[in-house]
C-alpha atoms as a PDB file:
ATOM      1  CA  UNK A   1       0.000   0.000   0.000  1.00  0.00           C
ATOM      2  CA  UNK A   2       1.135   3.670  -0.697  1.00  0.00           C
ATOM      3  CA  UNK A   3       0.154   6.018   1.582  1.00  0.00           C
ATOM      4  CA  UNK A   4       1.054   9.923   0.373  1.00  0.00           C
ATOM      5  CA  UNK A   5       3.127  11.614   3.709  1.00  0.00           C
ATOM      6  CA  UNK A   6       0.926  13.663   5.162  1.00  0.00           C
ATOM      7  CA  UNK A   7      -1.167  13.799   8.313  1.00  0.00           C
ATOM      8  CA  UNK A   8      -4.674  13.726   6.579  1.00  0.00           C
ATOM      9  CA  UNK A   9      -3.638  10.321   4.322  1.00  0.00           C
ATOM     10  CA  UNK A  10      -2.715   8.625   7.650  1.00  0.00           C
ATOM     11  CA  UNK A  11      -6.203   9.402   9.326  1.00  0.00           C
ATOM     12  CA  UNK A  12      -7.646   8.411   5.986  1.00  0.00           C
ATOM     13  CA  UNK A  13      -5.869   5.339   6.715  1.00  0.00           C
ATOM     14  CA  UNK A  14      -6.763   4.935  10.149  1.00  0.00           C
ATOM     15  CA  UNK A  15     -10.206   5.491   9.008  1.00  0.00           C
ATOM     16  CA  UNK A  16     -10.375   2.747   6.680  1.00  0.00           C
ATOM     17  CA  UNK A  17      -9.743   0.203   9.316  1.00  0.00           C
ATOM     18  CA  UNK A  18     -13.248  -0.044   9.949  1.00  0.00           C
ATOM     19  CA  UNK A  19     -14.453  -1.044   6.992  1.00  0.00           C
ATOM     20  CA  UNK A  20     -14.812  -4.983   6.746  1.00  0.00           C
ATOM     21  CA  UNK A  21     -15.270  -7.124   4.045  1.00  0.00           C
ATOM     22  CA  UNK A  22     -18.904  -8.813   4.638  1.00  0.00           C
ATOM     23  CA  UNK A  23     -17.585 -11.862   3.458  1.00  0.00           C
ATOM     24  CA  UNK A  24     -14.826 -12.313   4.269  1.00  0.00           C
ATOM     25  CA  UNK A  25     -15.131 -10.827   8.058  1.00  0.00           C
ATOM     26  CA  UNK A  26     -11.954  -8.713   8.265  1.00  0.00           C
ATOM     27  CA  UNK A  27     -10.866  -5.157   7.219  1.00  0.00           C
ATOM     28  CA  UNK A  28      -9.858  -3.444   4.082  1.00  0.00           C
ATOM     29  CA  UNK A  29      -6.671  -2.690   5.523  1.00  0.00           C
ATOM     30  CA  UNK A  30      -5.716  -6.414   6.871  1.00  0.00           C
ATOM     31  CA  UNK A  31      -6.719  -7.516   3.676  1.00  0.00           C
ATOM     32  CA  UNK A  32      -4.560  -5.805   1.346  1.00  0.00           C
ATOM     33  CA  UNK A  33      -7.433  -4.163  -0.851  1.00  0.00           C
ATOM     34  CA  UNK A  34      -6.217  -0.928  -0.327  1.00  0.00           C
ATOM     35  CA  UNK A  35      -3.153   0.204  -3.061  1.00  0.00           C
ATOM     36  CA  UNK A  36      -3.069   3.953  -2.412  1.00  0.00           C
ATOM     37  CA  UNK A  37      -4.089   6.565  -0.460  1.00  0.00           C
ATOM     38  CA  UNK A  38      -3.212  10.099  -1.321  1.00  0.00           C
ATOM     39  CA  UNK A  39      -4.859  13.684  -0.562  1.00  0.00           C
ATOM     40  CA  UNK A  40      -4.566  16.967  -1.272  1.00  0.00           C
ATOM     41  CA  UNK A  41      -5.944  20.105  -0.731  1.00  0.00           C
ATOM     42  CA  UNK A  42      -8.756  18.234   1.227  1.00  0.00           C
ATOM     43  CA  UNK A  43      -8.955  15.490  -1.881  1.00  0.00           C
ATOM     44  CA  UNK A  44      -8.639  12.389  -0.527  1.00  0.00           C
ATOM     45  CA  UNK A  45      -8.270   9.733  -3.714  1.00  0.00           C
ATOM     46  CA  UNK A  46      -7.950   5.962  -2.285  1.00  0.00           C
ATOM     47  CA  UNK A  47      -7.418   2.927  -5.297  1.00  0.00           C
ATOM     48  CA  UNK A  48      -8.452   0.181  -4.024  1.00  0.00           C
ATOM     49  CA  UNK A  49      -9.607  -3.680  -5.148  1.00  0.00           C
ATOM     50  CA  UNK A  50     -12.142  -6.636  -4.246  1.00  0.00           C
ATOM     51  CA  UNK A  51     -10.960 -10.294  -3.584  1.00  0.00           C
ATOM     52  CA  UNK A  52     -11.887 -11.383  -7.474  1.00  0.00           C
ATOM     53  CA  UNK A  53     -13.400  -9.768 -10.202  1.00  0.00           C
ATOM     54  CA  UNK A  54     -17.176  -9.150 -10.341  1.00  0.00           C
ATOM     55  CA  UNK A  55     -17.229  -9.968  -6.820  1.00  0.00           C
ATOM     56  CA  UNK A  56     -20.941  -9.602  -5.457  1.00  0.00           C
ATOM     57  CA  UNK A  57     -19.601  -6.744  -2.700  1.00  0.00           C
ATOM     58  CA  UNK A  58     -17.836  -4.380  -4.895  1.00  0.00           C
ATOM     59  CA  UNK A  59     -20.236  -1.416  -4.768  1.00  0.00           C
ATOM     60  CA  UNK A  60     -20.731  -2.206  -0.741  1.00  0.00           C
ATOM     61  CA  UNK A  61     -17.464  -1.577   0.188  1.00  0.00           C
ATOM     62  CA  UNK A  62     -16.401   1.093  -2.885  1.00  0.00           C
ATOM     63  CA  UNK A  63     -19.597   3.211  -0.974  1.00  0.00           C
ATOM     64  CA  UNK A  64     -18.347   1.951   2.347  1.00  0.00           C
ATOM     65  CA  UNK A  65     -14.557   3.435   1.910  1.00  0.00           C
ATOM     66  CA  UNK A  66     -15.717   6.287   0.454  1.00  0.00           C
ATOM     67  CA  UNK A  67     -17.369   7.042   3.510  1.00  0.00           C
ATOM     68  CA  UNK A  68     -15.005   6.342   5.852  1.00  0.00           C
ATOM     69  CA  UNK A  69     -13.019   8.888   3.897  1.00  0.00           C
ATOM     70  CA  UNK A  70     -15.600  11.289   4.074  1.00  0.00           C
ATOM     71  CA  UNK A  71     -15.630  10.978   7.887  1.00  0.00           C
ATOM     72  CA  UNK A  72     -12.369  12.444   8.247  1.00  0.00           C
ATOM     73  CA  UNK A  73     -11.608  15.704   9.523  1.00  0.00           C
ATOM     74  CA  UNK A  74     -10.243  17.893   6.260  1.00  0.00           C
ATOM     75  CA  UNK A  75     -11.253  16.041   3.494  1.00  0.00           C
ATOM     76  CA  UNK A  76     -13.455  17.387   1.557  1.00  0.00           C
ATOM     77  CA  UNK A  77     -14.377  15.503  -1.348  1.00  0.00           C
ATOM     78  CA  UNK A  78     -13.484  11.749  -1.639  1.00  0.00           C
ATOM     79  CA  UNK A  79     -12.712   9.629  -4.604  1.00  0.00           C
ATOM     80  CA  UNK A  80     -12.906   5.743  -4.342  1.00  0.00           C
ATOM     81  CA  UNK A  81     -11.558   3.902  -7.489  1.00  0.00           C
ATOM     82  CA  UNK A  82     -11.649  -0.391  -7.817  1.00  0.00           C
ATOM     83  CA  UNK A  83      -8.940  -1.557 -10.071  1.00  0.00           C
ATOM     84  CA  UNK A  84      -8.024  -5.218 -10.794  1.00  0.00           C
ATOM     85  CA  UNK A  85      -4.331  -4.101 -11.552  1.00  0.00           C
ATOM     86  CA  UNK A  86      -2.447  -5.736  -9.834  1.00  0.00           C
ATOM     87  CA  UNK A  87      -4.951  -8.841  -9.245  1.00  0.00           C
ATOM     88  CA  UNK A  88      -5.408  -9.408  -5.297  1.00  0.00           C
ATOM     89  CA  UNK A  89      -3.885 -12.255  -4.188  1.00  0.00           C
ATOM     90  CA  UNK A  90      -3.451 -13.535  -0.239  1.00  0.00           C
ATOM     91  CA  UNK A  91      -0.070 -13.050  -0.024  1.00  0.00           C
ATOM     92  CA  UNK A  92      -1.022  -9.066   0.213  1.00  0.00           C
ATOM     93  CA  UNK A  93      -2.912  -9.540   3.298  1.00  0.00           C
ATOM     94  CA  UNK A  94      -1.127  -9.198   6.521  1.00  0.00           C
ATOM     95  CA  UNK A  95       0.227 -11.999   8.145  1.00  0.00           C
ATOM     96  CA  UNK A  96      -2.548 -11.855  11.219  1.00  0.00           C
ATOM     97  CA  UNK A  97      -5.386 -11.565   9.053  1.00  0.00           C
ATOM     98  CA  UNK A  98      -3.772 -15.042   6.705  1.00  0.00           C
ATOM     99  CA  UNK A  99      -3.436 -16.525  10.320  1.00  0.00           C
ATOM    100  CA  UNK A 100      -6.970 -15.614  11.250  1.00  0.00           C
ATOM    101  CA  UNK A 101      -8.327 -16.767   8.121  1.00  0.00           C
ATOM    102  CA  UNK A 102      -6.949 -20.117   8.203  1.00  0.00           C
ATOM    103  CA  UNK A 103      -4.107 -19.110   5.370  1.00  0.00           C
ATOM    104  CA  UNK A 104      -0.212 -19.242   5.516  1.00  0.00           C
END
């Protein structure tokens, strides 16, 4: 994940912990679906992913970051966008959420 160095894109960040996957039961961030976070000038812009393609919670948690990020003191306007580049995988999780999911 890239995260832009500034106090705002770590609160966005922070933020985003909240937001869990319905089916898979853990968050965004332990799951390696979010790729960037950058804002400026009260823009927050996070690119983020699903777990596969076409999966049936896309739009959920696309509306569910994007209001996380809207939550956060000095953002303004928030842009969420879902990319399949690079495909998810597991191995971008974090090694507690792989443990807590049954995964190595």
């Amino acid at each position: 994940m890239i995260i832009e160095p500034n106090a705002v894109a770590a609160e966005v960040e922070q933020a985003l912990w909240v937001v869990i996957d319905p089916e898979l039961g853990e968050n965004v961030i332990d799951l390696g679906l979010i790729y960037r976070i950058g804002v400026e000038e009260g823009v927050a812009r996070v690119e983020m992913t699903t777990t596969t393609r076409g999966c049936p919670a896309a739009a959920f948690l696309k509306n569910a970051v994007q209001s996380a990020v809207w939550s956060v003191p000095g953002v303004h306007y928030a842009e969420v966008k879902l990319t399949y580049e690079p495909e998810w995988s597991p191995a971008m999780m974090t090694e507690s959420a792989r443990r807590r999911l049954g995964r190595r």
